[in-house]
C-alpha atoms as a PDB file:
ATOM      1  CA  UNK A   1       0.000   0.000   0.000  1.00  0.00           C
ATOM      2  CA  UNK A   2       1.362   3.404  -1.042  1.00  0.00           C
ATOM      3  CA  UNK A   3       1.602   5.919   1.456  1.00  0.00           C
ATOM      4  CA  UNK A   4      -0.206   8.238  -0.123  1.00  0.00           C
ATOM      5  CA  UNK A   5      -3.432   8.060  -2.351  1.00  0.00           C
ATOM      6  CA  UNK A   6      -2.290  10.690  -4.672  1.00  0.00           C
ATOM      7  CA  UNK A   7       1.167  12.014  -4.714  1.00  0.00           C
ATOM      8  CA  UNK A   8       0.955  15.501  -6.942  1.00  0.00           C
ATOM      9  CA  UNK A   9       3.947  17.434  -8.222  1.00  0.00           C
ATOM     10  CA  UNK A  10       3.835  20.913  -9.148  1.00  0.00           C
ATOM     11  CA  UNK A  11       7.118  21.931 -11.395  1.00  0.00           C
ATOM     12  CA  UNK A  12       8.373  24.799  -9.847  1.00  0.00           C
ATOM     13  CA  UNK A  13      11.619  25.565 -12.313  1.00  0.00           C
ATOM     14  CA  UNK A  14      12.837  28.654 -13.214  1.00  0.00           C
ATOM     15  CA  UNK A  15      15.060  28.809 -16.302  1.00  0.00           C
ATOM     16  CA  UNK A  16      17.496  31.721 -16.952  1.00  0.00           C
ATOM     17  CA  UNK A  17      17.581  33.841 -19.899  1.00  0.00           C
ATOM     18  CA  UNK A  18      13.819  34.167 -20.973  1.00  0.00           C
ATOM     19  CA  UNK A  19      13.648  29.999 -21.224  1.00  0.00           C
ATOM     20  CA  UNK A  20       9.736  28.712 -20.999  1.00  0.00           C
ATOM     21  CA  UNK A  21       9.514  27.980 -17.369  1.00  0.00           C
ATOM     22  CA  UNK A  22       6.356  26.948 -15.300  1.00  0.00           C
ATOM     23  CA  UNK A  23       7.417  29.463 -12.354  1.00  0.00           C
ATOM     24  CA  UNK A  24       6.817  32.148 -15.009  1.00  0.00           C
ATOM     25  CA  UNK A  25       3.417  31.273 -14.930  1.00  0.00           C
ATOM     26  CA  UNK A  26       2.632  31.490 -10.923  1.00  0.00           C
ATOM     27  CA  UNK A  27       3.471  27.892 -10.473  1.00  0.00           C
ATOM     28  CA  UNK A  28       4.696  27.833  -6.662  1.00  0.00           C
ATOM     29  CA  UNK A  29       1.889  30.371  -5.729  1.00  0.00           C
ATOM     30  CA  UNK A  30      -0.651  27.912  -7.457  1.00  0.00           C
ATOM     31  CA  UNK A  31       1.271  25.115  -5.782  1.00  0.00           C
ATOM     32  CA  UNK A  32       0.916  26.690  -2.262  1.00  0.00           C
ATOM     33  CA  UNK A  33      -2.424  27.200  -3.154  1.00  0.00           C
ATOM     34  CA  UNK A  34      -3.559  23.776  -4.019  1.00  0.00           C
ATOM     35  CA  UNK A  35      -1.533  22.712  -0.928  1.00  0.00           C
ATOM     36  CA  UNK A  36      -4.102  24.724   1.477  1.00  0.00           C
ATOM     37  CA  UNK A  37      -6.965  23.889  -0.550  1.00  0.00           C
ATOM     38  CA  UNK A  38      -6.401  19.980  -0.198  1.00  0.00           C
ATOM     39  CA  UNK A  39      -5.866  20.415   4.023  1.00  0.00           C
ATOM     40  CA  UNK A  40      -8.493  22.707   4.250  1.00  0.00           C
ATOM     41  CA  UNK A  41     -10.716  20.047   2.483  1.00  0.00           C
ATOM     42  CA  UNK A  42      -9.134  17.587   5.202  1.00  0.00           C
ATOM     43  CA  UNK A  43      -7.803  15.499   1.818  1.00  0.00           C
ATOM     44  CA  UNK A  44      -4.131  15.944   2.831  1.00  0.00           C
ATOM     45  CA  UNK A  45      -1.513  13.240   5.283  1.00  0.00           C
ATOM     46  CA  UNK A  46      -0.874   9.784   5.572  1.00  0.00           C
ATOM     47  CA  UNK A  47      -3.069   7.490   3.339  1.00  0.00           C
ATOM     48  CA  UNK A  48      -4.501  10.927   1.758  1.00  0.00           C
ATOM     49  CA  UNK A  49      -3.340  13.525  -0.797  1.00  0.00           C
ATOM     50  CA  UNK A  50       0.310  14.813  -1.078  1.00  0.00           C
ATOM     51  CA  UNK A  51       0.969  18.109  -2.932  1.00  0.00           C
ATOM     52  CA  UNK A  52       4.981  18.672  -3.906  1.00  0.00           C
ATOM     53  CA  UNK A  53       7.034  20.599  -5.068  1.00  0.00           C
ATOM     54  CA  UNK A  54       9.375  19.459  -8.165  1.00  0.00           C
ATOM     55  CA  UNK A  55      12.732  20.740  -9.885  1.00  0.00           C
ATOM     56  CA  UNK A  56      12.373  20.832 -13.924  1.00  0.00           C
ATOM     57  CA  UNK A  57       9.503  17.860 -14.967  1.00  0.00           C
ATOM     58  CA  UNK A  58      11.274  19.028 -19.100  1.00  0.00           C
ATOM     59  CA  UNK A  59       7.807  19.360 -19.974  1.00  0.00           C
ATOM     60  CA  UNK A  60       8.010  23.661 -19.505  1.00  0.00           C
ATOM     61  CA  UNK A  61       6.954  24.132 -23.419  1.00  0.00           C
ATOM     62  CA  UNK A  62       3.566  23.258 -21.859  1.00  0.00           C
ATOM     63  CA  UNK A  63       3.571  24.617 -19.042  1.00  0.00           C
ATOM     64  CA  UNK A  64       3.069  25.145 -16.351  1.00  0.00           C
ATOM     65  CA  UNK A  65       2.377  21.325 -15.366  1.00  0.00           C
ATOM     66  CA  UNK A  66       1.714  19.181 -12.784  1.00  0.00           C
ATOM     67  CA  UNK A  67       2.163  15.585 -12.881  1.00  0.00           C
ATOM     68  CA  UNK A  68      -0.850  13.093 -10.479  1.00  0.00           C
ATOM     69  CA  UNK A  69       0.464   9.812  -9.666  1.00  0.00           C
ATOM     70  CA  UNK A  70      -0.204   6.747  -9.322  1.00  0.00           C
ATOM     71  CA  UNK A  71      -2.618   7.381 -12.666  1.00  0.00           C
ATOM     72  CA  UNK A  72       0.661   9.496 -14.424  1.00  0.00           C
ATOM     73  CA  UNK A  73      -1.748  11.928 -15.875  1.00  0.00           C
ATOM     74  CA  UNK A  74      -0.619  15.254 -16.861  1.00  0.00           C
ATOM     75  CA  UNK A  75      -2.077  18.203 -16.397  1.00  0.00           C
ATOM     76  CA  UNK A  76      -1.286  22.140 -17.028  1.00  0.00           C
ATOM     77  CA  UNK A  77      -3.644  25.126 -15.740  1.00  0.00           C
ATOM     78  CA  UNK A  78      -3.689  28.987 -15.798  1.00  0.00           C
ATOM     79  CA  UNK A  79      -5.306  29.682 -12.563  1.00  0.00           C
ATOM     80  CA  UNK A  80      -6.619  28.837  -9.295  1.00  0.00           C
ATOM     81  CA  UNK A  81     -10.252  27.764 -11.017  1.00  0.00           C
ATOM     82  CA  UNK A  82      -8.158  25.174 -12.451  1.00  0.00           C
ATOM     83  CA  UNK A  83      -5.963  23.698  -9.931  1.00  0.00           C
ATOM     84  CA  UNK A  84      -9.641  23.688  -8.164  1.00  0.00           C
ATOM     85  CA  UNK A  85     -10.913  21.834 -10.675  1.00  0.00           C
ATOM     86  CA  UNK A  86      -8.159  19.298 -10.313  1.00  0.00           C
ATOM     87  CA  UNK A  87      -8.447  19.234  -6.636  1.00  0.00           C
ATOM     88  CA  UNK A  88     -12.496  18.223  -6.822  1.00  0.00           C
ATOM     89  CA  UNK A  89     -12.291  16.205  -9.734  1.00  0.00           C
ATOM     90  CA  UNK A  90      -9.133  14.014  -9.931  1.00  0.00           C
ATOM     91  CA  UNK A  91      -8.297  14.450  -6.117  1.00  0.00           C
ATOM     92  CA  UNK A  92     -11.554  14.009  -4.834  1.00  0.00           C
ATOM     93  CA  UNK A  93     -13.668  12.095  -7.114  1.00  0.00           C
ATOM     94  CA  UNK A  94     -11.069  10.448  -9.186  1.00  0.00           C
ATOM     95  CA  UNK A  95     -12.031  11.856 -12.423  1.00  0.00           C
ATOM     96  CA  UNK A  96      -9.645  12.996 -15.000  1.00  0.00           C
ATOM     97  CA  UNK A  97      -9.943  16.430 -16.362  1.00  0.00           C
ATOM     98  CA  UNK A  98      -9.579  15.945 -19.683  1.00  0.00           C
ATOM     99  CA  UNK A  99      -9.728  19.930 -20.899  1.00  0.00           C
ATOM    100  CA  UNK A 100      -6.338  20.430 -18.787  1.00  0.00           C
ATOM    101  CA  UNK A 101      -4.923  16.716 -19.568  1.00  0.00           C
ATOM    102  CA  UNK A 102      -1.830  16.902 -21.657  1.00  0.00           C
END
């Protein structure tokens, strides 16, 4: 048994020189936020969710992206309603949201 139901990692990166990056796009303020939305929702410890922070997932081109495991899926997002949207979906119900799947 895994330790965690869903283990969720937010790539945080930030490239040099102008580079696509997800931090460009708010990534560790999303991340923060997704982190207090899944305690405050009581979905977060041992057995529950996990919400991390990662170095460069190489995927920045689409960023900025967040990777779900154990299902592997993908996802990117613009804004809070999304990572929301993850949260109640995927996290919750364990739905994949396809419009942000990449």
């Amino acid at each position: 048994m895994s330790h965690f139901s869903h283990h969720v990692f937010f790539c945080c990166n930030q490239r040099q020189n102008g580079e696509a990056c997800c931090n460009a796009h708010g990534a560790t303020e999303l991340r923060d936020y997704a982190k207090k939305k899944v305690k405050e929702l009581g979905l977060s410890g041992e057995g529950k969710v996990r919400i991390n922070m990662a170095g460069c997932l190489d995927r920045c081109e689409e960023g900025p992206v967040i990777v779900v495991y154990p299902e592997e899926t993908w996802y990117t997002y613009v804004d809070k309603e999304d990572i929301d949207e993850i949260v109640s979906e995927h996290l919750q119900h364990g739905r994949v949201v396809e419009r942000l799947k990449i």
